[in-house]
C-alpha atoms as a PDB file:
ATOM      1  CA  UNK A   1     -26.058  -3.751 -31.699  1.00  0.00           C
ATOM      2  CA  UNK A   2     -23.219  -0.852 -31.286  1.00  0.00           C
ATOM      3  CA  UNK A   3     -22.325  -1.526 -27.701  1.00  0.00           C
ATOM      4  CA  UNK A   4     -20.498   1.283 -26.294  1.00  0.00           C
ATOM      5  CA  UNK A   5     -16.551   1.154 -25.471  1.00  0.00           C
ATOM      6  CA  UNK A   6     -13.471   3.274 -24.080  1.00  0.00           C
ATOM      7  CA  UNK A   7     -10.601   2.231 -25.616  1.00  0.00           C
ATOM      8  CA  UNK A   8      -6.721   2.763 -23.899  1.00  0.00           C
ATOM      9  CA  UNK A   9      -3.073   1.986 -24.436  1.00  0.00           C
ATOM     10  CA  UNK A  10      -1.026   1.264 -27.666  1.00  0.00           C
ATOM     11  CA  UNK A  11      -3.496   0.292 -30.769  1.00  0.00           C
ATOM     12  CA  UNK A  12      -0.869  -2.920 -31.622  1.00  0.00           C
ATOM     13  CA  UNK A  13      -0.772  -4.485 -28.147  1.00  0.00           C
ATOM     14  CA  UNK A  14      -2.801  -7.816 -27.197  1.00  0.00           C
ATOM     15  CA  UNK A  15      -6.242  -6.817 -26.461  1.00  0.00           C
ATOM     16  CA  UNK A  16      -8.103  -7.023 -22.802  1.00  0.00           C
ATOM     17  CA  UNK A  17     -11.708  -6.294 -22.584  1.00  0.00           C
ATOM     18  CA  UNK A  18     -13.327  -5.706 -19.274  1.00  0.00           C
ATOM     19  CA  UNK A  19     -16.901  -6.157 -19.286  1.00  0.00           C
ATOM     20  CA  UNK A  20     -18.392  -5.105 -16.027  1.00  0.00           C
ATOM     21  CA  UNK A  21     -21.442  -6.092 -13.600  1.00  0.00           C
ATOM     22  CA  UNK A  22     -25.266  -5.209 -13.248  1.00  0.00           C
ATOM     23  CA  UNK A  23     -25.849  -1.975 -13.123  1.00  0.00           C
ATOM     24  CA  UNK A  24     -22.415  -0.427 -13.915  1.00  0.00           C
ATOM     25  CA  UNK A  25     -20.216   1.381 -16.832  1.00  0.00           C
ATOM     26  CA  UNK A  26     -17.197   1.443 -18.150  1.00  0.00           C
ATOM     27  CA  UNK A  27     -16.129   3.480 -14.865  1.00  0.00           C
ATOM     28  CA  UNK A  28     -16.466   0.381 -12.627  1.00  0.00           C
ATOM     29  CA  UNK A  29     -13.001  -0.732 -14.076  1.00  0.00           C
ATOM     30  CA  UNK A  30     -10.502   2.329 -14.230  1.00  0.00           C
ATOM     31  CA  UNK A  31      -8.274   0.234 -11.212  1.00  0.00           C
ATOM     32  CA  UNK A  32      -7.370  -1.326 -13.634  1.00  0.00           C
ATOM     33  CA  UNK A  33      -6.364   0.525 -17.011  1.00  0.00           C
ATOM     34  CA  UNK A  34      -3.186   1.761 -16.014  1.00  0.00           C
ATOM     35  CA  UNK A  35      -1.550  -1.271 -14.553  1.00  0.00           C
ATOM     36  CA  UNK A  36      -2.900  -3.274 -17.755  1.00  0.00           C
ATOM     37  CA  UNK A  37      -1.961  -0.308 -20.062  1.00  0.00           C
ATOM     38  CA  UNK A  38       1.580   0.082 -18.282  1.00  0.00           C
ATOM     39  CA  UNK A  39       1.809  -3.928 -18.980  1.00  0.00           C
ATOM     40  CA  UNK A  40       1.707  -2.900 -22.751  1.00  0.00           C
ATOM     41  CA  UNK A  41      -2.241  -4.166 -23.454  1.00  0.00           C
ATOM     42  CA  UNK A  42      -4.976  -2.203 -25.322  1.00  0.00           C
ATOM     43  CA  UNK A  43      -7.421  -2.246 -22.746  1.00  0.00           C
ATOM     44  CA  UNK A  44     -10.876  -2.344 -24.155  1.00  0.00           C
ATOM     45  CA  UNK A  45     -13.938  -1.476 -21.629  1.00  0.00           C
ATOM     46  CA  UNK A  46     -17.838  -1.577 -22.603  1.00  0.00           C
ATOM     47  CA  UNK A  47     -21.261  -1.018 -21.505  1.00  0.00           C
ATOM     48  CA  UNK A  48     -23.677  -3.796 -21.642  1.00  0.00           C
ATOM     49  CA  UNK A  49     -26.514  -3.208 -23.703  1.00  0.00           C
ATOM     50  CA  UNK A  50     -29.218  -1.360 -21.359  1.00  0.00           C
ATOM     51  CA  UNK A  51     -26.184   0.469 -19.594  1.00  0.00           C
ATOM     52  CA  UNK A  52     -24.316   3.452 -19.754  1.00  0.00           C
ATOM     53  CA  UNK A  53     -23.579   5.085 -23.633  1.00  0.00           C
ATOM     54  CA  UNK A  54     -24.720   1.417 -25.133  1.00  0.00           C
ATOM     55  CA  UNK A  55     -28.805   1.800 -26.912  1.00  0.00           C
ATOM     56  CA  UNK A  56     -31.284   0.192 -25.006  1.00  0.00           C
ATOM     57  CA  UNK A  57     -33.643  -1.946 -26.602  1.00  0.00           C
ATOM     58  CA  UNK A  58     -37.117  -2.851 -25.432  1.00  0.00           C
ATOM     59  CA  UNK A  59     -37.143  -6.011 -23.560  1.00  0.00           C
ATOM     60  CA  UNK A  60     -36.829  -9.011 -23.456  1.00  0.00           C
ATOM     61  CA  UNK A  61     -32.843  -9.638 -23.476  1.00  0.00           C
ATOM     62  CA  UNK A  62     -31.400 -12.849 -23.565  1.00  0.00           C
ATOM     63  CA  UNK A  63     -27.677 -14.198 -22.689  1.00  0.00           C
ATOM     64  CA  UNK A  64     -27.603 -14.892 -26.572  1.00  0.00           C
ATOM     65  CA  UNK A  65     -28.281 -10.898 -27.097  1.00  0.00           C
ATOM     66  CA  UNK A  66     -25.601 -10.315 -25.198  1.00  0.00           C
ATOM     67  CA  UNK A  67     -23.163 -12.343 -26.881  1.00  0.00           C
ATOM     68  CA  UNK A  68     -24.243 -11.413 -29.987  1.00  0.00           C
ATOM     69  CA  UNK A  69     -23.349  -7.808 -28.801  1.00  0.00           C
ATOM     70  CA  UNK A  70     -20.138  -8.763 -27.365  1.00  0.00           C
ATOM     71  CA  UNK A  71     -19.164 -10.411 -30.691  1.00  0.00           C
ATOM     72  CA  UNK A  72     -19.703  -7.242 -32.558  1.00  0.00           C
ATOM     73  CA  UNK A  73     -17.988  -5.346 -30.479  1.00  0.00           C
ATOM     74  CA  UNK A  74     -14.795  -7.443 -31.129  1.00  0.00           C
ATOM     75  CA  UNK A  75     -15.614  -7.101 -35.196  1.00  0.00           C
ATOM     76  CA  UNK A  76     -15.803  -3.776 -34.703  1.00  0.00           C
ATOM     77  CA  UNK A  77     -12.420  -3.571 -32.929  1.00  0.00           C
ATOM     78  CA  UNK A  78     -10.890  -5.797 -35.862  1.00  0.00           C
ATOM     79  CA  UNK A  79      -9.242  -8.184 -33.524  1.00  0.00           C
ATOM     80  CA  UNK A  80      -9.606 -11.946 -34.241  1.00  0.00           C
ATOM     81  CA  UNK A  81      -8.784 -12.763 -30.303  1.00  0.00           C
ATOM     82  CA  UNK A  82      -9.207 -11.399 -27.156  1.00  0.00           C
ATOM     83  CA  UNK A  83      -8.537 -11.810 -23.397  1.00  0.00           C
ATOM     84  CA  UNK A  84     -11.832 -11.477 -21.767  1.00  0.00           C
ATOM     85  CA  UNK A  85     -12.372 -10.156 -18.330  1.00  0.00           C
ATOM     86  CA  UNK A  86     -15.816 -10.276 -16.266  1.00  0.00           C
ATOM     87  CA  UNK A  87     -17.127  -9.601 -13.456  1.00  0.00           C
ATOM     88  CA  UNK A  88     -20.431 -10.884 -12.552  1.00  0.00           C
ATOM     89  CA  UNK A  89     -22.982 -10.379 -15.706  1.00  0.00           C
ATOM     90  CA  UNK A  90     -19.328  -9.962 -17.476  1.00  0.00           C
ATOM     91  CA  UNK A  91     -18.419 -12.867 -17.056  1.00  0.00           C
ATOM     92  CA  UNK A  92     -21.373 -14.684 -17.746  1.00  0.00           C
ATOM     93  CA  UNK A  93     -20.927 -13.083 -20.917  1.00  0.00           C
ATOM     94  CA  UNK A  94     -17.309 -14.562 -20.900  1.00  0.00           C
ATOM     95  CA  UNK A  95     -18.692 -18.004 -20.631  1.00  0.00           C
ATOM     96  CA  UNK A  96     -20.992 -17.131 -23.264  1.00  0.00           C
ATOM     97  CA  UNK A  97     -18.263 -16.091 -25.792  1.00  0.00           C
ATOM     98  CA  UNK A  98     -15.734 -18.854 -24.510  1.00  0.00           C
ATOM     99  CA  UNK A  99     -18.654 -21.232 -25.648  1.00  0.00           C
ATOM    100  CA  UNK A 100     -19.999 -19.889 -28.412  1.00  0.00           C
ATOM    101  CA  UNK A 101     -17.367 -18.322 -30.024  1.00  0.00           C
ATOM    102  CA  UNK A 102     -13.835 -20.139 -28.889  1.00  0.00           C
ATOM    103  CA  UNK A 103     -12.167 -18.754 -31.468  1.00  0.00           C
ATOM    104  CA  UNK A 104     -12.330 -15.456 -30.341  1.00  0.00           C
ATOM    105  CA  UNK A 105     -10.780 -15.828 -26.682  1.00  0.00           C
ATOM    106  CA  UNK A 106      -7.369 -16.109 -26.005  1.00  0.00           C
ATOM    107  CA  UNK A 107      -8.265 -16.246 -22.246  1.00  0.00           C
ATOM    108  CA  UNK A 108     -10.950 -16.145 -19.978  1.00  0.00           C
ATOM    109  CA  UNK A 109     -10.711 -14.295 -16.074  1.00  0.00           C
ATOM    110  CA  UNK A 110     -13.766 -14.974 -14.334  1.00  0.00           C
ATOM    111  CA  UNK A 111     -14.921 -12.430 -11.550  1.00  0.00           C
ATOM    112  CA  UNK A 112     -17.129 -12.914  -8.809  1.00  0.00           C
ATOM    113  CA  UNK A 113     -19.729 -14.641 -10.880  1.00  0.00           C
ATOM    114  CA  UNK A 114     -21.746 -17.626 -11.403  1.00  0.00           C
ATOM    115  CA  UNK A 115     -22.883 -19.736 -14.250  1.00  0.00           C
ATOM    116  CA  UNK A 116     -26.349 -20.148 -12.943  1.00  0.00           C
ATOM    117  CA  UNK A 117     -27.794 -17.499 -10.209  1.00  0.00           C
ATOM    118  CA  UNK A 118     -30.648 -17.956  -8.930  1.00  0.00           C
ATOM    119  CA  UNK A 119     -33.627 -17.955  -7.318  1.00  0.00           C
ATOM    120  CA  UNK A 120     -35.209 -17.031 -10.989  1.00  0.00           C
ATOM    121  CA  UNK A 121     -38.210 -15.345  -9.221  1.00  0.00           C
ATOM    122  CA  UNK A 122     -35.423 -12.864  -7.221  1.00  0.00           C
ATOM    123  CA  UNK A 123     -34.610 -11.663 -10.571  1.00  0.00           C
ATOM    124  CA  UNK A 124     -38.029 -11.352 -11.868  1.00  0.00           C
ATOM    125  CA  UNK A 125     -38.785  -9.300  -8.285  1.00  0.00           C
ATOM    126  CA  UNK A 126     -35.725  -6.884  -8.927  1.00  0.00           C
ATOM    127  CA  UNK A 127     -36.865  -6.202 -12.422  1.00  0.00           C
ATOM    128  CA  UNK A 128     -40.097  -5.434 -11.559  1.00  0.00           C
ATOM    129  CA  UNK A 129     -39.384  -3.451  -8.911  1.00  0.00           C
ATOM    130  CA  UNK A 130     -36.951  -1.248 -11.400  1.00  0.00           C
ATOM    131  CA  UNK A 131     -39.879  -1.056 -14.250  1.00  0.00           C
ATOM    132  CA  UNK A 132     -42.039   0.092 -11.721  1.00  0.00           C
ATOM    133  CA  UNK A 133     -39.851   2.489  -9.584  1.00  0.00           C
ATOM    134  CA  UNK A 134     -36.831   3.042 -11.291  1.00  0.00           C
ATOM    135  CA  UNK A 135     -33.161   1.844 -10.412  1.00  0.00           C
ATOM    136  CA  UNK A 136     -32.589   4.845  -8.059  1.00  0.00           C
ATOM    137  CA  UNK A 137     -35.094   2.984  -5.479  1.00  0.00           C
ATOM    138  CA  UNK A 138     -32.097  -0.220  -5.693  1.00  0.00           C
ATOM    139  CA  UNK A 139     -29.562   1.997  -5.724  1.00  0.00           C
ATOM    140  CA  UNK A 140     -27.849   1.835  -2.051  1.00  0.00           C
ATOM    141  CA  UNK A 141     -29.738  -2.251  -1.440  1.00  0.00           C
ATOM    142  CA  UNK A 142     -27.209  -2.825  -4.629  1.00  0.00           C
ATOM    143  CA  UNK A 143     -23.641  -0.881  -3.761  1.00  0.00           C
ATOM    144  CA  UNK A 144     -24.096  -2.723   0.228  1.00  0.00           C
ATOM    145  CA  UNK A 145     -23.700  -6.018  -1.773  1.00  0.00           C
ATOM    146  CA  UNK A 146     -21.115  -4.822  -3.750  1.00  0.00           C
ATOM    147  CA  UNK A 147     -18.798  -3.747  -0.835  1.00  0.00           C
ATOM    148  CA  UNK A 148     -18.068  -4.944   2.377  1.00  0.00           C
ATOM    149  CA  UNK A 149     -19.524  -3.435   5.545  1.00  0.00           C
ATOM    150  CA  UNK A 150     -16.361  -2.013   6.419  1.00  0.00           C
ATOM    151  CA  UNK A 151     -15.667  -0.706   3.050  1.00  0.00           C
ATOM    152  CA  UNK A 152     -19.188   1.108   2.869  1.00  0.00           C
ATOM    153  CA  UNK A 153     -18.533   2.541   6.263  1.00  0.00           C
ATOM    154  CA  UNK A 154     -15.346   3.669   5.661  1.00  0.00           C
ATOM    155  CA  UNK A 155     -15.993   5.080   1.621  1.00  0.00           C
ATOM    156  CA  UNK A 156     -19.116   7.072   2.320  1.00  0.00           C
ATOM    157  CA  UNK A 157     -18.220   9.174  -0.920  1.00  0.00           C
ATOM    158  CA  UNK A 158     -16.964   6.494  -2.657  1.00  0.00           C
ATOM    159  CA  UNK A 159     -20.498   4.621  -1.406  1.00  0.00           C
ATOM    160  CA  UNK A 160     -22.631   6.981  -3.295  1.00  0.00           C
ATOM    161  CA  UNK A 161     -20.762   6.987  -6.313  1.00  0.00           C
ATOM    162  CA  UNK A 162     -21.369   3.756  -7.111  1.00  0.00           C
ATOM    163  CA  UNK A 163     -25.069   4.432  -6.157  1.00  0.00           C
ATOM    164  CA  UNK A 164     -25.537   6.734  -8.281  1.00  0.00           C
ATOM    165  CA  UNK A 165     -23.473   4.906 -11.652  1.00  0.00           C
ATOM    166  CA  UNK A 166     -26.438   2.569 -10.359  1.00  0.00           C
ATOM    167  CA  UNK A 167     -29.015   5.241 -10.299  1.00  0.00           C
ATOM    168  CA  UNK A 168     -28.241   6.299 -13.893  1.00  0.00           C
ATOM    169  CA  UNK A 169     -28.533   3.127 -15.694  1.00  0.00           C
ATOM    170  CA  UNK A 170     -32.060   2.877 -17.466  1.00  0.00           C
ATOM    171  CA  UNK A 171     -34.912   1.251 -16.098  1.00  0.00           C
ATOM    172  CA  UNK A 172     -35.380  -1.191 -18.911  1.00  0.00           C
ATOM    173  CA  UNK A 173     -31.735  -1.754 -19.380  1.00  0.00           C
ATOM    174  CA  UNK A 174     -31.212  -2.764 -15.750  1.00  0.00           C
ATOM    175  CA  UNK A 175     -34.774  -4.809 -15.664  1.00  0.00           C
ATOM    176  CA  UNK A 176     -33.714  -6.900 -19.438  1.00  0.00           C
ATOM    177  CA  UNK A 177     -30.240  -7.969 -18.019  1.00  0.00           C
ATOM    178  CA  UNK A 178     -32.298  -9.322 -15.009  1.00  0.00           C
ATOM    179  CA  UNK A 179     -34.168 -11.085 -17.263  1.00  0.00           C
ATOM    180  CA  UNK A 180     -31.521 -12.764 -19.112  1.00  0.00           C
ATOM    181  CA  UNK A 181     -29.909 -13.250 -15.792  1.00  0.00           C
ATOM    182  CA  UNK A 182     -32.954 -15.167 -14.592  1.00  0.00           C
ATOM    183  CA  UNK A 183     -33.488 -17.391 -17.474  1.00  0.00           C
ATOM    184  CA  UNK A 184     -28.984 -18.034 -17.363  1.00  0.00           C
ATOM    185  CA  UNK A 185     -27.912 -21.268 -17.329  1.00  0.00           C
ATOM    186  CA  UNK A 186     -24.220 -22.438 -18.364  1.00  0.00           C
ATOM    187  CA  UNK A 187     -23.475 -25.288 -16.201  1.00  0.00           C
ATOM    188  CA  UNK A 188     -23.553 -27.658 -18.703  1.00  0.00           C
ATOM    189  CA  UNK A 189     -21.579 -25.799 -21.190  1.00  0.00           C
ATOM    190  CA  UNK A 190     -18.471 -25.105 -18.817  1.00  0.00           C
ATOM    191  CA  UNK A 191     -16.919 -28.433 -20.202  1.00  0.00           C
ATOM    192  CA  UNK A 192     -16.675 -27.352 -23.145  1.00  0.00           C
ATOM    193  CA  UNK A 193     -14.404 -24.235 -22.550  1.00  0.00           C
ATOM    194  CA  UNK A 194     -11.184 -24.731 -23.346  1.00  0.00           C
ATOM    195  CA  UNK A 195      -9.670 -21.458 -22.765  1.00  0.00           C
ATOM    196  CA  UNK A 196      -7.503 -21.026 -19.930  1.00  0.00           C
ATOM    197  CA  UNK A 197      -9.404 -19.549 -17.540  1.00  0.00           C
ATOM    198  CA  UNK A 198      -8.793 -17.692 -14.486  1.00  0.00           C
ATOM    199  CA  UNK A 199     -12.328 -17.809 -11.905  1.00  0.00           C
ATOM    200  CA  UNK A 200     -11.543 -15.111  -9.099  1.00  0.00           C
ATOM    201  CA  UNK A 201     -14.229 -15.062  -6.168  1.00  0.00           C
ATOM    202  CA  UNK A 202     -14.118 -12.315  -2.903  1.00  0.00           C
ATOM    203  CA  UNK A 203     -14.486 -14.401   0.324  1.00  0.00           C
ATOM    204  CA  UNK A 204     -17.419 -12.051   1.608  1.00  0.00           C
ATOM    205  CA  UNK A 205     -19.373 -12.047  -2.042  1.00  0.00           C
ATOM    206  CA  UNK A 206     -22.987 -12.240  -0.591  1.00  0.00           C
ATOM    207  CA  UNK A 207     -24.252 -12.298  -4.900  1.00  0.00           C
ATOM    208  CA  UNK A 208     -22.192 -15.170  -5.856  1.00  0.00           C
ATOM    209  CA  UNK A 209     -20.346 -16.758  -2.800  1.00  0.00           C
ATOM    210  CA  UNK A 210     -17.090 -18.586  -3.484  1.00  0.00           C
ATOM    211  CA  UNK A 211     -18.996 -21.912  -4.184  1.00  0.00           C
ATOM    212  CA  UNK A 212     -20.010 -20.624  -7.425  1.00  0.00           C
ATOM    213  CA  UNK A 213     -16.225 -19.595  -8.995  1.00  0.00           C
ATOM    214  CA  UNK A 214     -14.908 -22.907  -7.588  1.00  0.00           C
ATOM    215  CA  UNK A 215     -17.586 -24.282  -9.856  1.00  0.00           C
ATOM    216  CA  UNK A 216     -16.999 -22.922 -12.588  1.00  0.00           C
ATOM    217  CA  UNK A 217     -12.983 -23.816 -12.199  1.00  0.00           C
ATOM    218  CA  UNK A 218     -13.820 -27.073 -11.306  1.00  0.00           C
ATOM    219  CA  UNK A 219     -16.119 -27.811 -14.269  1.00  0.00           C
ATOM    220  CA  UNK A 220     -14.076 -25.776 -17.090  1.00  0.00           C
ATOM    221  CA  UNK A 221     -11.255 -27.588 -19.140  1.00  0.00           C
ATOM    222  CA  UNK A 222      -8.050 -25.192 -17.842  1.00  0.00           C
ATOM    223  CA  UNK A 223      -9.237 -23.625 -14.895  1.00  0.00           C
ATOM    224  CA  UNK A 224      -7.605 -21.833 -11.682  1.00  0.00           C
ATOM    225  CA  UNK A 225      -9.472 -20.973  -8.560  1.00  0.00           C
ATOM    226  CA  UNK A 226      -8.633 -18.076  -6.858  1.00  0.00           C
ATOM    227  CA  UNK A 227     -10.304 -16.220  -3.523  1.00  0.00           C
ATOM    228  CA  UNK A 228      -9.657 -12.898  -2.537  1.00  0.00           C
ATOM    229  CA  UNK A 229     -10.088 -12.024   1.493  1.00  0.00           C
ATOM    230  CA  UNK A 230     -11.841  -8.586   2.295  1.00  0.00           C
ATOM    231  CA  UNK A 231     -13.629  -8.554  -1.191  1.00  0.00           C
ATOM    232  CA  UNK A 232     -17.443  -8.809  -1.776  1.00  0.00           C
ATOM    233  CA  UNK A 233     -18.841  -8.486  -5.106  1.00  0.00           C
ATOM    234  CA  UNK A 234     -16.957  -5.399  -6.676  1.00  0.00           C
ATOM    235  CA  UNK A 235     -13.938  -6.767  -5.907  1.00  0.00           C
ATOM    236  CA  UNK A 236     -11.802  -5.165  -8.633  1.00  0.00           C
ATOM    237  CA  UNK A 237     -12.254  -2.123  -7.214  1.00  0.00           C
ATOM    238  CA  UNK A 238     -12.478  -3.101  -3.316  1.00  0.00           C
ATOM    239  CA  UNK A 239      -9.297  -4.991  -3.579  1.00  0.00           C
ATOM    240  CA  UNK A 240      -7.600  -3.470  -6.781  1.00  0.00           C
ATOM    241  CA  UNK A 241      -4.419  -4.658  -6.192  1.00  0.00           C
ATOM    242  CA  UNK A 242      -5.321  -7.848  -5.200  1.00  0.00           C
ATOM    243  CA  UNK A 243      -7.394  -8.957  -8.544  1.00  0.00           C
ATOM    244  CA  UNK A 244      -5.349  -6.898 -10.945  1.00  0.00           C
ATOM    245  CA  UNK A 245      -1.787  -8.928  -9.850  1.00  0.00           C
ATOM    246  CA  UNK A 246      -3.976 -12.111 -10.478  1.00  0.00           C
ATOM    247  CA  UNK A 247      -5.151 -10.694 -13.481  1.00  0.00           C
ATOM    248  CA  UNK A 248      -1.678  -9.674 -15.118  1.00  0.00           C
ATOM    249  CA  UNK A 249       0.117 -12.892 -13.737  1.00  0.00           C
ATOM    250  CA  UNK A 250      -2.830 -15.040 -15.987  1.00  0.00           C
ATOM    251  CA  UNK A 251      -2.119 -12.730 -18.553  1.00  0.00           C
ATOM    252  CA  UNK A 252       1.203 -13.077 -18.442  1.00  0.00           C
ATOM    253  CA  UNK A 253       1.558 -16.553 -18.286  1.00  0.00           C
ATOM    254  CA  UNK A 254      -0.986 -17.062 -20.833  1.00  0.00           C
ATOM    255  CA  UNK A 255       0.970 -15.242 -23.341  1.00  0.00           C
END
């Protein structure tokens, strides 16, 4: 389907698209647009089916939805490659793509993510919880694993933001990514991704712990393992500066 997407920065310059987490929009990634944008990239965000402007479809959704999604989105664009960024469910989807569609990705960054996250019946519990209450009533459990204690405490405004970018993502969007969260599994495809590929955990991540990135590093073709201190999950925009210079020096060396 249509996925919706913000584009910024000069239509002819190499094209980064950040694809964000559960629960989130295109808003979870304006740290970075500037710096990439001032780097000379067309910077390319969207919202996961489910999320934000993007339709949502009745459930179920699958990983392969996704990706089917993702690749339409880059047709649409009219670019035959791309540098992929994602952050948790993002970069699933990177995986996904990097897989599936190798052709397409010029490079992979990996963010706080995992290529199988479990327990499945967590998932299936969150979802259910969302169908039957709505995402407001995960709203704050969600943003407290996104941050760190200290950040939360500190950002009270900044806290309910994010709750409420939470809040206002659908009920059945929110509950189908679960799904095709739950039913994820990529560990056997990481060695066949070839792109160079960036994996960047935050060394308080309670969602996926640093375990999971080194992983994925470990198990992909041309990976790099980087961890970011004072960062849980949201760690683009908890430590901005910190994932953005890793981001632009893959980037950059890539290229």
């Amino acid at each position: 389907m249509d996925l919706h997407y913000v584009s910024d920065g000069p239509e002819d310059g190499p094209v980064v698209v950040l694809s964000g987490s559960l629960g989130s929009d295109v808003r979870m990634w304006q740290p970075q647009v500037t710096p990439l944008v001032d780097a000379g990239y067309r910077v390319v965000r969207h919202d996961h089916r489910g999320h934000g402007g993007s339709p949502v479809p009745p459930e179920p959704y699958e990983l392969d939805d996704l990706g089917r999604d993702a690749t339409r989105l880059l047709d649409t664009l009219g670019v035959a490659r791309v540098h992929w960024v994602g952050l948790s469910l993002g970069g699933m989807l990177g995986m996904w793509l990097a897989t599936h569609r190798p052709e397409r990705i010029a490079s992979l960054t990996a963010c706080c993510t995992s290529a199988k996250l479990g327990p499945p019946e967590m998932w299936a519990d969150r979802a259910r919880t969302v169908r039957e209450r709505g995402t407001g009533a995960i709203a704050e459990a969600v943003v407290r694993r996104w941050f760190t204690p200290a950040w939360f405490e500190a950002n009270p405004e900044r806290a309910r933001y994010y709750e409420q970018m939470v809040a206002a993502t659908p009920a059945e969007g929110y509950a189908g990514c679960c799904g095709a969260i739950e039913r994820m599994d990529l560990l056997d495809a990481l060695a066949g991704i070839a792109a160079p590929t960036l994996v960047i955990a935050g060394a308080e991540d309670p969602a996926t712990p640093p375990e999971h990135g080194e992983r994925i590093a470990a198990g992909v073709q041309n990976g790099r393992f980087e961890v970011v201190d004072g960062a849980a999950h949201l760690g683009n925009a908890e430590r901005p500066e910190a994932f953005t210079s890793l981001l632009l020096a893959h980037l950059k060396g890539v290229s």
